[in-house]
C-alpha atoms as a PDB file:
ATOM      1  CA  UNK A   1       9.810 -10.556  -7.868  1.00  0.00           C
ATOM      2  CA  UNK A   2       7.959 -10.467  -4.741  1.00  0.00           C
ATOM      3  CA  UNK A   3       7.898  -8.389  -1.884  1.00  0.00           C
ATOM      4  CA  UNK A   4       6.268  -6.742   0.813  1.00  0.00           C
ATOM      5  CA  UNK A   5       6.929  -2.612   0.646  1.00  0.00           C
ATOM      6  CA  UNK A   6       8.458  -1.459   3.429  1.00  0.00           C
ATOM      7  CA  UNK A   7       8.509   2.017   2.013  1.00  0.00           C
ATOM      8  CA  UNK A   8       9.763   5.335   4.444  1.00  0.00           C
ATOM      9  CA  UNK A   9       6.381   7.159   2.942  1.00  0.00           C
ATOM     10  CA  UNK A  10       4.138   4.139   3.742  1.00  0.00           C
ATOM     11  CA  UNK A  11       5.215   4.136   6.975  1.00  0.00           C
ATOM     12  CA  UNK A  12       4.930   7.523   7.988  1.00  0.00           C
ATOM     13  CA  UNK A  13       0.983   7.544   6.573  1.00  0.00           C
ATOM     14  CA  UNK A  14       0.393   3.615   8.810  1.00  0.00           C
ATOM     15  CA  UNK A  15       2.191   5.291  11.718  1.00  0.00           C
ATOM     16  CA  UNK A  16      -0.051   8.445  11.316  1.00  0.00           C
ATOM     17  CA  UNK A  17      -3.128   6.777  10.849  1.00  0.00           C
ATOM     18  CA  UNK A  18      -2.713   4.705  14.065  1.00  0.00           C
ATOM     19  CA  UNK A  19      -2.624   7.804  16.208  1.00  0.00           C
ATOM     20  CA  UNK A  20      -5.840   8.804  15.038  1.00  0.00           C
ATOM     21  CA  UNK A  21      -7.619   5.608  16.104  1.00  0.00           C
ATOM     22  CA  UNK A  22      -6.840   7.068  19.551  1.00  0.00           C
ATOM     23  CA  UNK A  23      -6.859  10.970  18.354  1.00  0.00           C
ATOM     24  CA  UNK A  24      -9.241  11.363  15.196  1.00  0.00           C
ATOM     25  CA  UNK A  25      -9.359  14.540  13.209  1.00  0.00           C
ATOM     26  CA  UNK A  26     -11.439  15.770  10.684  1.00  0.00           C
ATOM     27  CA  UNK A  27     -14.097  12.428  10.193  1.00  0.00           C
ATOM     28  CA  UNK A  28     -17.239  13.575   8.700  1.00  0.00           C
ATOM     29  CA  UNK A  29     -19.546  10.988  10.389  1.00  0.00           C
ATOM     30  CA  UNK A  30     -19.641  10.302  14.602  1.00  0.00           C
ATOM     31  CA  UNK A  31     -16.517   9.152  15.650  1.00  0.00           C
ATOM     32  CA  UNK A  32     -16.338   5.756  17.044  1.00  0.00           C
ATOM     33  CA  UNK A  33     -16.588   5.003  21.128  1.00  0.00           C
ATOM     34  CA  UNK A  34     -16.299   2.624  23.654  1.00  0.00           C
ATOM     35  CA  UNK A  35     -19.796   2.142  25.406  1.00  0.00           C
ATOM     36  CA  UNK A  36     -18.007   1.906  28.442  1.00  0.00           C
ATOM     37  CA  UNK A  37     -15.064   2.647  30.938  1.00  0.00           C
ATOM     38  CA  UNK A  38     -13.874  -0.950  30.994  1.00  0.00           C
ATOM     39  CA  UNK A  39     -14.005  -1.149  27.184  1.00  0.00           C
ATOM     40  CA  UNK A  40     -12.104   1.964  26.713  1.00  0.00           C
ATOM     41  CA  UNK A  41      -9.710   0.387  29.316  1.00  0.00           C
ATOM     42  CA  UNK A  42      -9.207  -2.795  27.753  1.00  0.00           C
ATOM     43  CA  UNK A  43      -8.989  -1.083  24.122  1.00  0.00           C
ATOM     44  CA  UNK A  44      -5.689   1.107  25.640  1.00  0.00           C
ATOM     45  CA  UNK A  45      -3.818  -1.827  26.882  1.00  0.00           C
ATOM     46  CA  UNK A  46      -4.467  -3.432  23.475  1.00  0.00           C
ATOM     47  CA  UNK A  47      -3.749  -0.890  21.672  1.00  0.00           C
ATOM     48  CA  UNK A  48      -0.148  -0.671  23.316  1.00  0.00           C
ATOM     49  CA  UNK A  49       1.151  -3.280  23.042  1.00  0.00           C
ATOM     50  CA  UNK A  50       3.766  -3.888  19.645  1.00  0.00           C
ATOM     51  CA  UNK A  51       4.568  -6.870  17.544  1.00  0.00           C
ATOM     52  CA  UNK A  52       2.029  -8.236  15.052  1.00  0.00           C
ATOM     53  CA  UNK A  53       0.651 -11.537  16.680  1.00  0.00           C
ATOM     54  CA  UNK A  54       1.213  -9.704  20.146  1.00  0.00           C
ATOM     55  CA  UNK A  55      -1.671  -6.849  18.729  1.00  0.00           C
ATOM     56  CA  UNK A  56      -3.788  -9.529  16.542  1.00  0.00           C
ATOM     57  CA  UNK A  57      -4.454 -12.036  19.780  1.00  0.00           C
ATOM     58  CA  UNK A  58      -5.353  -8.524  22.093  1.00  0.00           C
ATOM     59  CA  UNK A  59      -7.043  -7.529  18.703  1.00  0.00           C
ATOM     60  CA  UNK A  60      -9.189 -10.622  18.871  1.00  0.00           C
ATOM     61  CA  UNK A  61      -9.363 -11.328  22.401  1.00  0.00           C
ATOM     62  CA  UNK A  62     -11.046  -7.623  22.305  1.00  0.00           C
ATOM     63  CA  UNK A  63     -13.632  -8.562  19.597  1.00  0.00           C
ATOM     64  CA  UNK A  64     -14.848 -11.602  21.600  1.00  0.00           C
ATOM     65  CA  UNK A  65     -15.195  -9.869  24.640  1.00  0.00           C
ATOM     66  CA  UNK A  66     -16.527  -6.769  22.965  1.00  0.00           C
ATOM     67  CA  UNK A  67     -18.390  -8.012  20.002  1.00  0.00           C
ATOM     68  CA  UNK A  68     -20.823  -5.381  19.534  1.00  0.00           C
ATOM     69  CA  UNK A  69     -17.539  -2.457  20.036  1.00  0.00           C
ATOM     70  CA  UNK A  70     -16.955   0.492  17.935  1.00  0.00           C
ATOM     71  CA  UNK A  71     -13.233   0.245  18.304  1.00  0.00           C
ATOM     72  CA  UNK A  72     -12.468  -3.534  16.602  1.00  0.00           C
ATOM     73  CA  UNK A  73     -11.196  -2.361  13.588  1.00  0.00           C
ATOM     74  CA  UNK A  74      -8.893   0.281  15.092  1.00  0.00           C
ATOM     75  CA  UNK A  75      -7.338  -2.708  16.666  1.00  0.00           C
ATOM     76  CA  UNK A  76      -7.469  -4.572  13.631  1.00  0.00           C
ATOM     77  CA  UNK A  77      -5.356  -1.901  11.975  1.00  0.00           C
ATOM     78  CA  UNK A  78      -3.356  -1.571  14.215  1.00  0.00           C
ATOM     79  CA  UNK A  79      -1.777  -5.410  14.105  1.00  0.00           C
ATOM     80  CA  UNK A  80      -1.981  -4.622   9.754  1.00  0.00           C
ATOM     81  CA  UNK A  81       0.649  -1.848  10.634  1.00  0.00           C
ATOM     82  CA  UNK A  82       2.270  -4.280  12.844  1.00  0.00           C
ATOM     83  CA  UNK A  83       3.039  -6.840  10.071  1.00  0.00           C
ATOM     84  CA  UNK A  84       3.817  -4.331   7.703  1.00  0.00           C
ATOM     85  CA  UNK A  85       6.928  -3.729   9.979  1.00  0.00           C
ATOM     86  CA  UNK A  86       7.315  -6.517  10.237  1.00  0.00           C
ATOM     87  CA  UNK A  87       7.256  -7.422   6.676  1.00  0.00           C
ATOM     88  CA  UNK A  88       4.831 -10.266   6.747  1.00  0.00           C
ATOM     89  CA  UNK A  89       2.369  -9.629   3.860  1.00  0.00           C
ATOM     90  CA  UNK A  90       0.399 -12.804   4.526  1.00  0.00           C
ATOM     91  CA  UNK A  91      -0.639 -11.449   7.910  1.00  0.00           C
ATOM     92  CA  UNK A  92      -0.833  -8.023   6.387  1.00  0.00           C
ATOM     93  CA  UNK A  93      -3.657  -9.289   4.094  1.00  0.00           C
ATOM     94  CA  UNK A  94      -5.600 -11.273   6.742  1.00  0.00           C
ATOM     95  CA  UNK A  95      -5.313  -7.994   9.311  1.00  0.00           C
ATOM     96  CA  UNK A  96      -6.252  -5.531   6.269  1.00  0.00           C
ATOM     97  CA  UNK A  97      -9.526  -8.410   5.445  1.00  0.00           C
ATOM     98  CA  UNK A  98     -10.633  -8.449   8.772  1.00  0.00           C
ATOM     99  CA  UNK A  99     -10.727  -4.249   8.797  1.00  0.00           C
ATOM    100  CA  UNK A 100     -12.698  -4.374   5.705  1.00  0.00           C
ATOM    101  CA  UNK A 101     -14.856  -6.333   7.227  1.00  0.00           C
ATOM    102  CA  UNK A 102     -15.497  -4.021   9.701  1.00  0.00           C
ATOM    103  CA  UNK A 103     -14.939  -0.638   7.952  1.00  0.00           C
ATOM    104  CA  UNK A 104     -15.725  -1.383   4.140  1.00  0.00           C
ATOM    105  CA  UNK A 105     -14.160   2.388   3.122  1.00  0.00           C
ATOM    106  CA  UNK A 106     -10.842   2.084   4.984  1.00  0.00           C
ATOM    107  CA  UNK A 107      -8.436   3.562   2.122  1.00  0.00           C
ATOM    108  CA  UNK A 108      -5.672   2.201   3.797  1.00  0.00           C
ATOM    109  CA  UNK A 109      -6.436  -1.078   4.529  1.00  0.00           C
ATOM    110  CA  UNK A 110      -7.859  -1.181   0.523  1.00  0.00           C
ATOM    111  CA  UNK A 111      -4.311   0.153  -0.431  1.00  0.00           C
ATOM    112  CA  UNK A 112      -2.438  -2.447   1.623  1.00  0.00           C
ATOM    113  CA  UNK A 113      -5.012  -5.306   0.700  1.00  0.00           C
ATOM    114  CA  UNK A 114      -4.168  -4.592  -2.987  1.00  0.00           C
ATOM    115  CA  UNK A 115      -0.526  -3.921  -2.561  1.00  0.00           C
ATOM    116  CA  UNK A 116      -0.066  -7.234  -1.151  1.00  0.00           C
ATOM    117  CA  UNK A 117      -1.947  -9.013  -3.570  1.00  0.00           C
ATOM    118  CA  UNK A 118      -0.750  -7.371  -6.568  1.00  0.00           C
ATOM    119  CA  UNK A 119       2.898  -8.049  -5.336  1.00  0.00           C
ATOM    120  CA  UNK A 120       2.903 -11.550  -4.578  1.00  0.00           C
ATOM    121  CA  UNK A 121       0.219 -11.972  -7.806  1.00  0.00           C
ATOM    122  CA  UNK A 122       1.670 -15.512  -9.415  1.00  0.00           C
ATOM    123  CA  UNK A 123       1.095 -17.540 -12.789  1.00  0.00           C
ATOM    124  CA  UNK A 124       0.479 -20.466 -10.323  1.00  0.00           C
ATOM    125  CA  UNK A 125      -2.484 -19.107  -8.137  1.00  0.00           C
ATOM    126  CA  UNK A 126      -5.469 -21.445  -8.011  1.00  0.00           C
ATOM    127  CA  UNK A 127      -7.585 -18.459  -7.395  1.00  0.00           C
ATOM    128  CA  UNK A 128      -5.624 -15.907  -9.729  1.00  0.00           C
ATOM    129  CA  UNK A 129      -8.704 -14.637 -11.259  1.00  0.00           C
ATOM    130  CA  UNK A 130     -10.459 -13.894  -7.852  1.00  0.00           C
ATOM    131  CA  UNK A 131      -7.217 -12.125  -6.892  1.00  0.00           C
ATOM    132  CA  UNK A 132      -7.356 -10.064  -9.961  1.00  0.00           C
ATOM    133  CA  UNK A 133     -10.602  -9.218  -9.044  1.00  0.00           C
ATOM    134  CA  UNK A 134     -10.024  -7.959  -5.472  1.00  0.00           C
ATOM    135  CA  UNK A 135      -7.347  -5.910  -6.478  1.00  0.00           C
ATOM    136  CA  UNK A 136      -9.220  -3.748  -8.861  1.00  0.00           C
ATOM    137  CA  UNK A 137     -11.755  -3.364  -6.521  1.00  0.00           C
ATOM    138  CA  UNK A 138      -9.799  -2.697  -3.726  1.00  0.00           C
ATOM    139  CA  UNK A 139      -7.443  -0.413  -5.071  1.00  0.00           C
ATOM    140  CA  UNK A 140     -10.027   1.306  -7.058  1.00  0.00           C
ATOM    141  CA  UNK A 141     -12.183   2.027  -3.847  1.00  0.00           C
ATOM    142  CA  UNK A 142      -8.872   3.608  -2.358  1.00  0.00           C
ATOM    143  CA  UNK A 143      -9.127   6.082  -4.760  1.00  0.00           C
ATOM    144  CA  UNK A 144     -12.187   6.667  -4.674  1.00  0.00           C
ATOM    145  CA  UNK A 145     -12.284   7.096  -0.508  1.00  0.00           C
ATOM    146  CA  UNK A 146      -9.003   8.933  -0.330  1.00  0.00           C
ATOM    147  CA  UNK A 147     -11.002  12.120  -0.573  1.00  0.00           C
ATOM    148  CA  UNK A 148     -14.029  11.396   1.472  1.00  0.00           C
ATOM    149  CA  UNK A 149     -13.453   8.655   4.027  1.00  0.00           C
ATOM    150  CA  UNK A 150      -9.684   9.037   5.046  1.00  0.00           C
ATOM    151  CA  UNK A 151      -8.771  11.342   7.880  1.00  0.00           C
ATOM    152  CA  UNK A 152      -5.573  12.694   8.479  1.00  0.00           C
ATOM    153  CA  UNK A 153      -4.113  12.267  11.855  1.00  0.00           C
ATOM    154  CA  UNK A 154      -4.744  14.938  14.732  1.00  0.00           C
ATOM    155  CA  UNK A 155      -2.334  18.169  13.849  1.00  0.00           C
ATOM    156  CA  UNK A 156      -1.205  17.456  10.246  1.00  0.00           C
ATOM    157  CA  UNK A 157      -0.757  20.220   8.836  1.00  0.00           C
ATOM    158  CA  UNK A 158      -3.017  21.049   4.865  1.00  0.00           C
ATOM    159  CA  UNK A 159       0.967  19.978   3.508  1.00  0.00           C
ATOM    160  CA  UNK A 160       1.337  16.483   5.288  1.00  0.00           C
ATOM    161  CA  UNK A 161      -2.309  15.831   4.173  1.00  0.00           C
ATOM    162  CA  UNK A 162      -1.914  16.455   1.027  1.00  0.00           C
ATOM    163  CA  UNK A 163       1.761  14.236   1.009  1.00  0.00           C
ATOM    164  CA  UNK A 164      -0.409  11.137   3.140  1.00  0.00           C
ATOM    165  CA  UNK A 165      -3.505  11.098   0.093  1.00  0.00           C
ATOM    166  CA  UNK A 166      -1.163  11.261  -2.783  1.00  0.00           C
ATOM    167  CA  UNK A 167       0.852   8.359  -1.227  1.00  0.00           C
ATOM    168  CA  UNK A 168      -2.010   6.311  -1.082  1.00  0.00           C
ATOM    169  CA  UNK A 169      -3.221   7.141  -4.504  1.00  0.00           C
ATOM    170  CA  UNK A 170       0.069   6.552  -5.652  1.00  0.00           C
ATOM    171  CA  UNK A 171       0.522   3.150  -4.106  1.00  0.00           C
ATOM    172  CA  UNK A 172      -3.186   2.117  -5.634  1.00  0.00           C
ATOM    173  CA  UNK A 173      -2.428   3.083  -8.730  1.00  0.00           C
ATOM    174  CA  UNK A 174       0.976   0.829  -8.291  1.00  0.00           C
ATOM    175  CA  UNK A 175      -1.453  -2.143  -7.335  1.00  0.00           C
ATOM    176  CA  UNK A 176      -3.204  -1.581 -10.470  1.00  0.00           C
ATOM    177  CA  UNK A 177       0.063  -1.454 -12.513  1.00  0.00           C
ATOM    178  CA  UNK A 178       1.824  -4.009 -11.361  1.00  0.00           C
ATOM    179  CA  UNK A 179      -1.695  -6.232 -11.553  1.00  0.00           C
ATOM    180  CA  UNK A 180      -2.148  -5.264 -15.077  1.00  0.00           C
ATOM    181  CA  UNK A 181       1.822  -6.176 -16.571  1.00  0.00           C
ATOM    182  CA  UNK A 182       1.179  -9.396 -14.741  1.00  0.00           C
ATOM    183  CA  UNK A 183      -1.861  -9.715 -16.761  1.00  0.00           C
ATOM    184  CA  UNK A 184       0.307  -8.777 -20.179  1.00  0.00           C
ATOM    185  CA  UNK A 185      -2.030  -5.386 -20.346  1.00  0.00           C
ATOM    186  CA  UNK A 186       1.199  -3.450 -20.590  1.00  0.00           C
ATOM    187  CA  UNK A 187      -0.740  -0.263 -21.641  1.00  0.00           C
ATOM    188  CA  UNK A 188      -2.727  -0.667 -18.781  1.00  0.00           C
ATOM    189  CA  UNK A 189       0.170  -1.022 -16.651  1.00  0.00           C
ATOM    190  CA  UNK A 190       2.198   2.162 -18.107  1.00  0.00           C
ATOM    191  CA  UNK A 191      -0.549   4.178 -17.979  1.00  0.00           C
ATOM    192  CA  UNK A 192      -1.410   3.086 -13.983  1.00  0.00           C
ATOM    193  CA  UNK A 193       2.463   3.475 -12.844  1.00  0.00           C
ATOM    194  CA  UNK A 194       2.968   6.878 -14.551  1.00  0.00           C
ATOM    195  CA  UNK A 195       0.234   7.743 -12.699  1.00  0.00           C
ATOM    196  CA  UNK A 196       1.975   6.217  -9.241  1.00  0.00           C
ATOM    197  CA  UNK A 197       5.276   7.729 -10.132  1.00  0.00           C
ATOM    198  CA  UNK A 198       4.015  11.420 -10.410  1.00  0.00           C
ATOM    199  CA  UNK A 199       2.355  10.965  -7.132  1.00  0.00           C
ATOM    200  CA  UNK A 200       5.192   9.581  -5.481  1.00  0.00           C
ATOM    201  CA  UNK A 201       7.364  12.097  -4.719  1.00  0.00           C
ATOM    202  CA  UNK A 202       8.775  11.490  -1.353  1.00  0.00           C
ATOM    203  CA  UNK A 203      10.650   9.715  -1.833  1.00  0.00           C
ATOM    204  CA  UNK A 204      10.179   8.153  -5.104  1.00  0.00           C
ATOM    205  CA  UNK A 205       9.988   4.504  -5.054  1.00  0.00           C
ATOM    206  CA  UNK A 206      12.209   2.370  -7.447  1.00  0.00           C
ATOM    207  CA  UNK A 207       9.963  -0.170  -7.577  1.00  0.00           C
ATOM    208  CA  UNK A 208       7.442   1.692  -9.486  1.00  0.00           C
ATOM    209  CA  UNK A 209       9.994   3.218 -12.217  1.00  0.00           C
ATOM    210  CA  UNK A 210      11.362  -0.451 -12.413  1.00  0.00           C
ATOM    211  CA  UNK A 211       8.082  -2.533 -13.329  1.00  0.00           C
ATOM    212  CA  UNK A 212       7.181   1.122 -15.203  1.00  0.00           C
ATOM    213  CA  UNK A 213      10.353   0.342 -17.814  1.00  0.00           C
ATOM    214  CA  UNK A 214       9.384  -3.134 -17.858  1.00  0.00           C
ATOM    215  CA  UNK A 215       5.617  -2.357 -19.322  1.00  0.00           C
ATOM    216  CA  UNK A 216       7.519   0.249 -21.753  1.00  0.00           C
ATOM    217  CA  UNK A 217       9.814  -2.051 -22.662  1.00  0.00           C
ATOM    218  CA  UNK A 218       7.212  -5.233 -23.543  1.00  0.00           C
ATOM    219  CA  UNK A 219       5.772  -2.442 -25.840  1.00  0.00           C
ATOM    220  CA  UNK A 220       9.273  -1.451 -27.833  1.00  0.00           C
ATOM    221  CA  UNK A 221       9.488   1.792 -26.137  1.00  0.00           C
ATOM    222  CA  UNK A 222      12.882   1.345 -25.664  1.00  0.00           C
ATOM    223  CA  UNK A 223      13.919   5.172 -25.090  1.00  0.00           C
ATOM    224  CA  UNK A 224      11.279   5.578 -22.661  1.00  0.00           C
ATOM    225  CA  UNK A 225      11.876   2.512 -20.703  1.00  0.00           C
ATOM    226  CA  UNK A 226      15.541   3.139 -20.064  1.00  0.00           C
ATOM    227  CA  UNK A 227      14.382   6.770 -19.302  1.00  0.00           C
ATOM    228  CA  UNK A 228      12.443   4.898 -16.340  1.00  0.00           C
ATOM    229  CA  UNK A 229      14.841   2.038 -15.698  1.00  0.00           C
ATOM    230  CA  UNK A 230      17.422   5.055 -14.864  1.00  0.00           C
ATOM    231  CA  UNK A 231      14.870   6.391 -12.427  1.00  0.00           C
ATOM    232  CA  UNK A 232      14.514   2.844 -10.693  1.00  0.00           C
ATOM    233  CA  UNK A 233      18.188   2.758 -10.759  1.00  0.00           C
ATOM    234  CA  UNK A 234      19.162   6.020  -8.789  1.00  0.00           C
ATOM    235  CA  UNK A 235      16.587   5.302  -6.337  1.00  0.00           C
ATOM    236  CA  UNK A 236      17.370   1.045  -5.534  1.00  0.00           C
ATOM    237  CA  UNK A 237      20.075   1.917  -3.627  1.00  0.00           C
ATOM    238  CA  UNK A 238      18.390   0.096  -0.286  1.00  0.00           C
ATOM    239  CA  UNK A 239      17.179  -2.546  -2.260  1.00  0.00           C
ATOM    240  CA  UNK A 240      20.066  -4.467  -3.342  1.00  0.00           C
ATOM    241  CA  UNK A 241      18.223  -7.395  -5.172  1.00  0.00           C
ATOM    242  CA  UNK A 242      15.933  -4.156  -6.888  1.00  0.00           C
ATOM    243  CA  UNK A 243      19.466  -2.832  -7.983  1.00  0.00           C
ATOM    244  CA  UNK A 244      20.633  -5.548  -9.244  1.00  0.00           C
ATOM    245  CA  UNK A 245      17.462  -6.650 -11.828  1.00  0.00           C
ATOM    246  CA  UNK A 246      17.483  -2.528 -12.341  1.00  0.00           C
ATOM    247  CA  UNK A 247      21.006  -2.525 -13.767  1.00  0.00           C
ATOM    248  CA  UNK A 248      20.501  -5.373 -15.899  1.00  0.00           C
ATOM    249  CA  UNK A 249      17.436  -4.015 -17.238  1.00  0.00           C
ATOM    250  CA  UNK A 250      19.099  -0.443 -17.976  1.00  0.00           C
ATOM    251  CA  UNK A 251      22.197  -2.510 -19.952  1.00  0.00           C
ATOM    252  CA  UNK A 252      20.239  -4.001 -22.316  1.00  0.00           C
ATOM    253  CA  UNK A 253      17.662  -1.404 -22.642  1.00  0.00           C
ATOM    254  CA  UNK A 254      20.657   0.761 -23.275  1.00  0.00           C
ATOM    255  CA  UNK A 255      21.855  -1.608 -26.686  1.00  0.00           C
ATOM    256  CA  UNK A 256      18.144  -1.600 -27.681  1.00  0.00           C
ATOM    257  CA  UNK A 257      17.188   2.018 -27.523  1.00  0.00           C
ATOM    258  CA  UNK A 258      20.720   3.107 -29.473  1.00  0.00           C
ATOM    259  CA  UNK A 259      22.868   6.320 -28.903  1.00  0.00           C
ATOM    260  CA  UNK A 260      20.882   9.177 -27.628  1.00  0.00           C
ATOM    261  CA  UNK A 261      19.516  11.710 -30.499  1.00  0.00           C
ATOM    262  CA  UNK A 262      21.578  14.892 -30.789  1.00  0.00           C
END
């Protein structure tokens, strides 16, 4: 199953973090500038416009006329969080790439970069192994940046902070989950997506209880995984296809793990 996750809580933290490219709060090294009034100028009337290829031509347009700018990557970010919306994780990936390029400790372009990857991760790939690859290091590097490169947008308060870091650990340590019951690790993965599912509180995210069950179930856990596969269940209610595979996966979970213990 493939998808791109449009989630509520990943939204809220992309549509944070693009106010601070214009508003930053809270960095611990010199905050990037434009050099000069047209740049600054030109950045703006990128920077407002919506709609991913709309923001990723101004985005590139801005880079060749500004090559040596501070503000690229903002710009680049800003078409990532386009597609996202958009729900376009190819473009998603080459946006979140081209930040990384620029800004090697972005935690949420690492988070997105290995979302997307781990998601659309396939038996098929030609380069499988080199996706593998990026996706523990990206998602790894997210956690290890939440807490020293990330800055919350201008006015959050220590709460909405707190909520925007444990999304984004939660959603790496989903990448690394899903990556790893792909790669029939299925202790890996369990361990990774508890991790994700006790950081993702609001609002929890089906999609990480569902592929949670799955890794217990590949290891006869069968009480446990219908435990989770309930969890994936009562949350899928926007994801129809989700709810679907869910309910299957709780009926026959439910024959395998017998009648509850009194």
């Amino acid at each position: 199953m493939r998808r791109c996750r449009a989630l509520a809580s990943v939204l809220l933290v992309l549509a944070a973090c693009a106010c601070f490219a214009q508003q930053p709060a809270g960095q611990p090294k010199r905050l990037p500038q434009a050099k000069t009034q047209p740049e600054f100028a030109d950045y703006n009337a990128a920077y407002a416009l919506t709609g991913g290829a709309a923001v990723e031509k101004a985005a590139g347009d801005f880079a060749a006329k500004y090559p040596q700018s501070e503000l690229k990557a903002f710009l680049y970010s800003k078409a990532m969080h386009e597609y996202q919306n958009e729900n376009n994780p190819g473009k998603m990936l080459a946006m979140g790439d081209k930040v990384l390029a620029l800004d090697p400790d972005n935690t949420i372009a690492l988070v997105l970069t290995a979302t997307v990857l781990s998601d659309n991760l396939a038996d098929g790939d030609a380069d499988r192994s080199k996706k593998v690859q990026t996706i523990k290091q990206n998602a790894s590097h997210a956690l290890e940046t939440v807490n020293t490169s990330f800055a919350p947008p201008a006015g959050a308060t220590p709460e909405q902070t707190a909520t925007y870091k444990k999304t984004l650990e939660s959603m790496a340590h989903s990448a690394l989950g899903i990556m790893n019951l792909k790669e029939n690790d299925d202790a890996g993965a369990e361990r990774e997506l508890k991790l994700a599912a006790d950081l993702n509180v609001a609002p929890p995210d089906a999609y990480i209880w569902y592929h949670l069950a799955l890794a217990q179930d590949h290891q006869n856990k069968y009480p446990e995984a219908l435990a989770s596969v309930e969890q994936a269940v009562k949350y899928a209610a926007a994801n129809s296809d989700l709810a679907k595979l869910a309910a299957a996966e709780r009926e026959r979970l439910a024959k395998l793990a017998g009648p509850p213990a009194k």
